[in-house]
Protein backbone atom coordinates (compact mmCIF):
# COMPACT_ATOMS: atom_id res chain seq x y z
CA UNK A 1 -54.67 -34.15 -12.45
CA UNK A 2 -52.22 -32.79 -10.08
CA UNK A 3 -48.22 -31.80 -11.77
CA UNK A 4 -46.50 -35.04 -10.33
CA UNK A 5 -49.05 -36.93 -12.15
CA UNK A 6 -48.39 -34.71 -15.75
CA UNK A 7 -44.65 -35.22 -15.56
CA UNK A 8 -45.26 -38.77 -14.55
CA UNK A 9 -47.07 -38.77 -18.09
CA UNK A 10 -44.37 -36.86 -19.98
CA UNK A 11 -41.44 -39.10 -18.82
CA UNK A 12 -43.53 -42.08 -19.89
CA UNK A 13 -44.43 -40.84 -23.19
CA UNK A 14 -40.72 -39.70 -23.38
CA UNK A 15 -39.42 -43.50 -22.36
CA UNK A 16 -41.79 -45.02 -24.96
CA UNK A 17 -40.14 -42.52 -27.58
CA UNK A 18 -36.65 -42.71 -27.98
CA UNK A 19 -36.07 -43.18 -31.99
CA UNK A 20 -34.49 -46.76 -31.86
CA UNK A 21 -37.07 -49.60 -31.49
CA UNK A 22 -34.96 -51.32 -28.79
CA UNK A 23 -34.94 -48.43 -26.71
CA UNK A 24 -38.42 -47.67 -26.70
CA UNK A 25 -39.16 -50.94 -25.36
CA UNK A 26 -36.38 -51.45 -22.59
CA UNK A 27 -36.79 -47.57 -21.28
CA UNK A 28 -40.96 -47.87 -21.88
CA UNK A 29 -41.56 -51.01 -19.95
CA UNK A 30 -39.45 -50.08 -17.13
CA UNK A 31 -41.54 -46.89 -16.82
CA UNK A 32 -44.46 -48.41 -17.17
CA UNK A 33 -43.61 -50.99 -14.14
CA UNK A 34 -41.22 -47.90 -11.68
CA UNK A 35 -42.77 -44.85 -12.55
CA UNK A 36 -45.94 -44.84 -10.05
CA UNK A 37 -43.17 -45.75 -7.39
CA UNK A 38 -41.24 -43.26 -7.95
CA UNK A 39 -41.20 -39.91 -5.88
CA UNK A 40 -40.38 -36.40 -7.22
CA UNK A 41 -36.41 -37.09 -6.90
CA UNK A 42 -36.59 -39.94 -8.30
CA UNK A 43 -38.52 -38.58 -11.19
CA UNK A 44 -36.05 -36.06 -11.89
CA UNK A 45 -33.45 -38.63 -11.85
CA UNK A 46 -34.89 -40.79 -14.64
CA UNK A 47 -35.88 -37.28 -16.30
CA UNK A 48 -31.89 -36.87 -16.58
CA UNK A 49 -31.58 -40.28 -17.83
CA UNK A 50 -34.13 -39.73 -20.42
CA UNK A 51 -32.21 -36.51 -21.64
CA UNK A 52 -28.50 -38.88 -22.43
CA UNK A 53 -28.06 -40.65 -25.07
CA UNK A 54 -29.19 -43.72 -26.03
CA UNK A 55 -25.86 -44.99 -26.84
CA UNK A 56 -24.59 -44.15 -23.75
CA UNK A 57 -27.33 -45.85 -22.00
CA UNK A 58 -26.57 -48.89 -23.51
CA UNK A 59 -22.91 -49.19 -23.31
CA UNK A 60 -23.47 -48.29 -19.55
CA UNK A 61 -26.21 -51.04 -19.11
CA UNK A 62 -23.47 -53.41 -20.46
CA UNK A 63 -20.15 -52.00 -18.19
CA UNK A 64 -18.95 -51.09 -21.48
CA UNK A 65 -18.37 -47.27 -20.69
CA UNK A 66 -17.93 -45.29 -17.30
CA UNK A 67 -20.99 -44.19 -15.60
CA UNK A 68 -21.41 -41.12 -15.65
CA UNK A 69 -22.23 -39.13 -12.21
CA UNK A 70 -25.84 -38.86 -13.09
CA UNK A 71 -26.43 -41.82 -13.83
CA UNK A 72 -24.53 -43.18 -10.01
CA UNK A 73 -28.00 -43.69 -8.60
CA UNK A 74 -31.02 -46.10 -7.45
CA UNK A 75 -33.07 -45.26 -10.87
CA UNK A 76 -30.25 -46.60 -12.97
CA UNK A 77 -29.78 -49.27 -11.16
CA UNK A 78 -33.44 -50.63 -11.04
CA UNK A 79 -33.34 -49.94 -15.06
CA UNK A 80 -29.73 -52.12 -15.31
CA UNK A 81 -31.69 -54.97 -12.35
CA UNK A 82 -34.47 -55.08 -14.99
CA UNK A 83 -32.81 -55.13 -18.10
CA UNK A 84 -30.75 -58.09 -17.40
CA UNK A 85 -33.52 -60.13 -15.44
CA UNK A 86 -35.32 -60.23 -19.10
């Protein structure tokens, strides 16, 4: 197993793991669909996103806070496309 393939494994135990129930699932299931797609940019991208809150997440999913600069990018917005598709 070569390292892009490990940290592909860490980020998708780490999106299946949050703490809240919700989370897990939302941040989990869009790994498990994006994360084979994603190259090693992107996969630092969603890294950062794994590292915020998920409180911020959410509100940002919903407009209901500013988006923060690290979250301005094609990984977030695949994760807001797919949240509100479901």
């Amino acid at each position: 197993m070569d390292e892009i393939q490990i940290h592909r494994k860490k980020l998708l135990f780490r999106a299946g793991h949050r703490g809240t129930k919700e989370m897990d699932m939302l941040l989990g299931n869009f790994a498990n669909k994006h994360i084979n797609l994603f190259d090693e940019v992107e996969l630092e991208l969603f890294n950062q996103l794994l590292d915020a809150d998920d409180d911020l997440i959410y509100k940002c999913l919903l407009d209901k806070a500013a988006l923060p600069d690290f979250m301005n990018n094609r990984v977030f917005q695949l994760l807001k496309d797919s949240a509100i598709k479901k």
